[in-house]
N, C-alpha and C. Protein backbone atom coordinates (compact mmCIF):
# COMPACT_ATOMS: atom_id res chain seq x y z
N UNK A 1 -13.17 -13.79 -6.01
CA UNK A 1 -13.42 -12.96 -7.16
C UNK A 1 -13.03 -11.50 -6.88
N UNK A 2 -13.46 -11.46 -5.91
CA UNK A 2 -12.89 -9.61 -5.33
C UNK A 2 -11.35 -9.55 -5.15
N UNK A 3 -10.75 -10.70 -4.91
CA UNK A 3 -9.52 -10.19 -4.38
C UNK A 3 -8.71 -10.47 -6.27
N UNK A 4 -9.12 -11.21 -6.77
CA UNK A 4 -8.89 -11.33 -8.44
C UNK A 4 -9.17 -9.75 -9.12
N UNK A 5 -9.81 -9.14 -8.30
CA UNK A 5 -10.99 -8.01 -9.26
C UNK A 5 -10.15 -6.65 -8.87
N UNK A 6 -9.59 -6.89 -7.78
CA UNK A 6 -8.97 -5.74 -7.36
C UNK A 6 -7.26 -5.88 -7.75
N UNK A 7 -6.92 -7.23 -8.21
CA UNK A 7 -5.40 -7.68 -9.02
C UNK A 7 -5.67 -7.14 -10.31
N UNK A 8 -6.83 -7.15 -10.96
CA UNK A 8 -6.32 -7.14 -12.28
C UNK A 8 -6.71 -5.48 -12.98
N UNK A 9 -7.26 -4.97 -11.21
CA UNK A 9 -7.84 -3.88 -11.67
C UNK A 9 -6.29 -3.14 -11.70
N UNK A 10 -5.59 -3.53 -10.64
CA UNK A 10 -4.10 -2.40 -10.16
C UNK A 10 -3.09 -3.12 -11.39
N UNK A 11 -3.12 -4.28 -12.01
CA UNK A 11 -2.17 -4.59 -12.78
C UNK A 11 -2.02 -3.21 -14.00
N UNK A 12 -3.61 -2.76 -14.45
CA UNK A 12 -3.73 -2.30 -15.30
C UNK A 12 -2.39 -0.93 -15.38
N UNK A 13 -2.35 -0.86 -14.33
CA UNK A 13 -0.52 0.15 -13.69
C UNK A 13 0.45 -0.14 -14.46
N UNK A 14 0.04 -1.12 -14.58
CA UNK A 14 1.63 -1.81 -15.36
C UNK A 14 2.44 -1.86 -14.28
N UNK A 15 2.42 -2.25 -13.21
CA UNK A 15 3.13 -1.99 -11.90
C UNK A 15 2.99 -3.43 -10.78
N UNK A 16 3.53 -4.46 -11.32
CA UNK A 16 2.64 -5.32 -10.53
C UNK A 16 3.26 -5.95 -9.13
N UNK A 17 4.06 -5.02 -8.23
CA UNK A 17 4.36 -5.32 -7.08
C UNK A 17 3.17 -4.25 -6.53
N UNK A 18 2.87 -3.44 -7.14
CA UNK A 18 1.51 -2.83 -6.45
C UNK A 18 0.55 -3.83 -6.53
N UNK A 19 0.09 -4.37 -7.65
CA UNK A 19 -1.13 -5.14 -7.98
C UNK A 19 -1.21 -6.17 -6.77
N UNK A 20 -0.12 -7.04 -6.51
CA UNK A 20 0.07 -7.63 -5.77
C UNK A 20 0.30 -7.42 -4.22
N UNK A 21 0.36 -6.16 -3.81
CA UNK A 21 0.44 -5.47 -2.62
C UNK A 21 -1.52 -5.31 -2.24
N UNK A 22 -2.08 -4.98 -3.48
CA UNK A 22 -3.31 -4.51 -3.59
C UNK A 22 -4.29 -5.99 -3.55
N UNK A 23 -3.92 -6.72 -4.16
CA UNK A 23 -4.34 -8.38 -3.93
C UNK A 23 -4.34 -8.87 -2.82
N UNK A 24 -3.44 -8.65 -2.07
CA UNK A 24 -2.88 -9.20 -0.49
C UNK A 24 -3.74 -8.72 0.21
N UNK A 25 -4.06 -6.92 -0.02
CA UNK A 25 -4.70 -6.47 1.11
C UNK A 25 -5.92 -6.68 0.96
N UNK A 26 -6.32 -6.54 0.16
CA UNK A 26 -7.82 -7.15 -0.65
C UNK A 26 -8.51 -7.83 0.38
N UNK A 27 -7.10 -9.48 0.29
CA UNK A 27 -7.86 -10.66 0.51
C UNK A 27 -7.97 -10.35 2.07
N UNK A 28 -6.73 -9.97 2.89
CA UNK A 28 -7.21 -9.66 4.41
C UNK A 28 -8.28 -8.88 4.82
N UNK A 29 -8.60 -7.67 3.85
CA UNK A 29 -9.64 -7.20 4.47
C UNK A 29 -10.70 -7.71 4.22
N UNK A 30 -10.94 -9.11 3.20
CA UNK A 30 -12.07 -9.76 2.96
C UNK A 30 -12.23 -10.77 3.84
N UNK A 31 -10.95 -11.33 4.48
CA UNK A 31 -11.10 -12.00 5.58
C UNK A 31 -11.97 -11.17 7.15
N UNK A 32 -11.22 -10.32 7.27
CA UNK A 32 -11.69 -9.36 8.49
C UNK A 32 -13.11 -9.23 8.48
N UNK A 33 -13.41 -8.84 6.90
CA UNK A 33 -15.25 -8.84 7.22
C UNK A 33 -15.81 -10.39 7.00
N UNK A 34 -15.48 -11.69 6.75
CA UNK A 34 -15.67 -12.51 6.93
C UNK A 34 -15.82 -13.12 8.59
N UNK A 35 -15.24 -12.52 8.92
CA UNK A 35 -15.36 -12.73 10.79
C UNK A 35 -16.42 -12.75 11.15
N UNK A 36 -17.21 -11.70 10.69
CA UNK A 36 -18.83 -11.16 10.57
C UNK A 36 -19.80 -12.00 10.41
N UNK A 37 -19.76 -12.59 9.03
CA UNK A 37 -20.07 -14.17 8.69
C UNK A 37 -20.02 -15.28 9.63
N UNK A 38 -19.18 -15.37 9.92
CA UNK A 38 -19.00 -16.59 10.86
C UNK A 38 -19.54 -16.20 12.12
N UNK A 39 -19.72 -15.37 12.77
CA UNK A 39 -20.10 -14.96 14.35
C UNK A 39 -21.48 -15.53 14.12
N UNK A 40 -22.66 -15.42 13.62
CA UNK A 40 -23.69 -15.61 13.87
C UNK A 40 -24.29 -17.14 12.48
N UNK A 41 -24.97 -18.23 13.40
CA UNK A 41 -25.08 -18.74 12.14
C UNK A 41 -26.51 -19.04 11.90
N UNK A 42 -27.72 -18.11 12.44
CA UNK A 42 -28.53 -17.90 12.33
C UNK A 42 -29.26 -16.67 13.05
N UNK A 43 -29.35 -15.82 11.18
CA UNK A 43 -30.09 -14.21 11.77
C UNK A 43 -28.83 -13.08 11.54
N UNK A 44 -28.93 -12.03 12.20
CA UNK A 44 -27.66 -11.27 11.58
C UNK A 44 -26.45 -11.43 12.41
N UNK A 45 -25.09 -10.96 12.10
CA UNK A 45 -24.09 -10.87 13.06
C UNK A 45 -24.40 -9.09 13.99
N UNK A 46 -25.21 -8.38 13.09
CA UNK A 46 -25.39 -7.33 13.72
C UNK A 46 -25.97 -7.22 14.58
N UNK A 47 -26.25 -7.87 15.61
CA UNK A 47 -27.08 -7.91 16.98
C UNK A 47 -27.23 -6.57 17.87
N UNK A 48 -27.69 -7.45 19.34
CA UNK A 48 -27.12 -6.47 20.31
C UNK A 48 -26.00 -7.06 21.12
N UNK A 49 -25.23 -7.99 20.60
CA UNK A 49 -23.83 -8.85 20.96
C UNK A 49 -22.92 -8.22 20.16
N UNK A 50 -23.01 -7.41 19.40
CA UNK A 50 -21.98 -7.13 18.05
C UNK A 50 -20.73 -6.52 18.76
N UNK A 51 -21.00 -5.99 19.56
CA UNK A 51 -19.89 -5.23 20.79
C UNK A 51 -19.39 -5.84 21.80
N UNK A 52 -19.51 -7.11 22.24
CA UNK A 52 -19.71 -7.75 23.19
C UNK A 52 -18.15 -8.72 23.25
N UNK A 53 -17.76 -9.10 22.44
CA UNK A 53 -16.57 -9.67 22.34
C UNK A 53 -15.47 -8.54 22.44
N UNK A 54 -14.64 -8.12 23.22
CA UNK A 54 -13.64 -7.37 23.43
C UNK A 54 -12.86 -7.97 22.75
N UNK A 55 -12.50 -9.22 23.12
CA UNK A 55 -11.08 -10.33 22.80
C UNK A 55 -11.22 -9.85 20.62
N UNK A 56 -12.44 -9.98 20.69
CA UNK A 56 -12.47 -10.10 19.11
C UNK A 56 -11.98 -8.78 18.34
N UNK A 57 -12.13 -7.77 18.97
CA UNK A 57 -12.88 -6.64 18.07
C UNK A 57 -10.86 -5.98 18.45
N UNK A 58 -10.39 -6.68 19.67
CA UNK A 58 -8.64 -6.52 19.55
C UNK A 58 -7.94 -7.35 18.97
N UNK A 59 -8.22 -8.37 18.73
CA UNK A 59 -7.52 -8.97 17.36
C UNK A 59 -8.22 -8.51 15.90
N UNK A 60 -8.94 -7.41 15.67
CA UNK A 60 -9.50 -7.06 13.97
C UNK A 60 -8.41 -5.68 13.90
N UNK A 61 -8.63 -4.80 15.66
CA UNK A 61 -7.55 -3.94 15.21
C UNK A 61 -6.32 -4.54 14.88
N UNK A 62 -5.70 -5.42 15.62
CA UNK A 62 -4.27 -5.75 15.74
C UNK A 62 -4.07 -6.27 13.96
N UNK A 63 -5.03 -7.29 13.33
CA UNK A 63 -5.27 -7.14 11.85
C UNK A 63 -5.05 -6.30 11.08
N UNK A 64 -5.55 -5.10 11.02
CA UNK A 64 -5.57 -3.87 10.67
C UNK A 64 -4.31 -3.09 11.25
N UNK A 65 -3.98 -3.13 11.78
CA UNK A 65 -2.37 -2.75 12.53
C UNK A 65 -1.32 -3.49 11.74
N UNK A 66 -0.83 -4.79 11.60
CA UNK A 66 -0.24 -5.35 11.35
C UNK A 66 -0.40 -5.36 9.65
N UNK A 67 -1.91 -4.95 9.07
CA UNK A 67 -1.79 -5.16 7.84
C UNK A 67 -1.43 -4.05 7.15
N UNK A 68 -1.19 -2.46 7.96
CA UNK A 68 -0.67 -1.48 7.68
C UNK A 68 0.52 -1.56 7.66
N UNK A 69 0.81 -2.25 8.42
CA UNK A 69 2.79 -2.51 8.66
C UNK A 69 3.54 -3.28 7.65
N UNK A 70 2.70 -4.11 7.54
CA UNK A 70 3.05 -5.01 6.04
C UNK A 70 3.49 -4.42 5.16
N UNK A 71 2.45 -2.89 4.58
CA UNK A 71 2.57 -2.26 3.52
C UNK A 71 3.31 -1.30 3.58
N UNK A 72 3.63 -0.95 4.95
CA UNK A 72 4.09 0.40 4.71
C UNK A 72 5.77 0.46 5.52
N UNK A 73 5.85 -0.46 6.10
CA UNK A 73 6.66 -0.20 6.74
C UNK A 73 8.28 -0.89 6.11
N UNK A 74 9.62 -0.27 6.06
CA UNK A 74 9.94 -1.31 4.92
C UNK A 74 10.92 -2.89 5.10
N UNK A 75 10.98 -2.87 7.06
CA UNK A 75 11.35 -4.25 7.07
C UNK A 75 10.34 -5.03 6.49
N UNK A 76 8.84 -4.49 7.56
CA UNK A 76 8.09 -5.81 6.70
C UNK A 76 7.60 -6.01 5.35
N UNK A 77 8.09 -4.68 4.81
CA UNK A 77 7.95 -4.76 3.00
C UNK A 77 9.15 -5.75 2.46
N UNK A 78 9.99 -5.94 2.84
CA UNK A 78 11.17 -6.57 2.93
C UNK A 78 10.43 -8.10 3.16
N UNK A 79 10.08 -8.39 4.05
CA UNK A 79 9.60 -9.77 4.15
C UNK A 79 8.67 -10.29 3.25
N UNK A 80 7.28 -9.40 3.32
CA UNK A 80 6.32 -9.90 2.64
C UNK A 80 6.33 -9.18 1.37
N UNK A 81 6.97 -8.79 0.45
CA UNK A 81 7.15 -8.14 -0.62
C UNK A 81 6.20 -7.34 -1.10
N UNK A 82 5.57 -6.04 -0.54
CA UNK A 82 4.93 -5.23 -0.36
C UNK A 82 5.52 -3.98 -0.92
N UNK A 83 4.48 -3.13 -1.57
CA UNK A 83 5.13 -1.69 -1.67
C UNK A 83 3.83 -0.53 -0.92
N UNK A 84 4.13 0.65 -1.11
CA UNK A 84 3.31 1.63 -0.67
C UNK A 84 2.04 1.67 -1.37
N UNK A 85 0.78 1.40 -0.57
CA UNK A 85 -0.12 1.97 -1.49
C UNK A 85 -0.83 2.86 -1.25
N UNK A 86 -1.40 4.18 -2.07
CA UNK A 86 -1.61 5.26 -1.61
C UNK A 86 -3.57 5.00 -0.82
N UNK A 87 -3.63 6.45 -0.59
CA UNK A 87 -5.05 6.52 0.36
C UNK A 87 -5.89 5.99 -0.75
N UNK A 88 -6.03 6.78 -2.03
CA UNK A 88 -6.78 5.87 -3.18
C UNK A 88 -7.17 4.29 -2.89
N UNK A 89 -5.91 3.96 -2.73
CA UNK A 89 -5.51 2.06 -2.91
C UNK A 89 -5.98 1.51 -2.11
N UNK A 90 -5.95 2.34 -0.94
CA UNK A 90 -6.63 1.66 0.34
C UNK A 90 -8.42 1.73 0.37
């Protein structure tokens, strides 16, 4: 629903390789905090473990790295059909 909510909010642009740039990122960063979710499956993920996975917390940057590159950069706008979205968008 969020990643729908944030498509039909950027369509309203009339612009819809943004909308769809804005959909994409949506859904990854709804994945990324979904990680969260899944770490603990009883009680919070916010522990005193929340820091404790190195391996993890370098694959959310590398996420976040790679999902900047997607958007901004323009081979991989070229691949994944991405345009710029501003600090707003983000």
């Amino acid at each position: 629903m969020g990643t729908l909510g944030a498509y039909a909010w950027a369509i309203r642009s009339g612009y819809q390789a943004k909308a769809m740039t804005l959909a994409f990122t949506t859904f990854v960063l709804f994945q990324f905090f979904n990680t969260f979710n899944a770490r603990a499956e009883h009680g919070s993920a916010f522990n005193e473990h929340f820091f404790r996975n190195g391996k993890l917390w370098l694959a959310l940057i590398a996420v976040i790295a790679l999902q900047v590159v997607a958007v901004h950069r323009r081979p991989a706008q070229a691949i994944f059909d991405t345009v710029d979205l501003t600090l707003e968008d983000w």
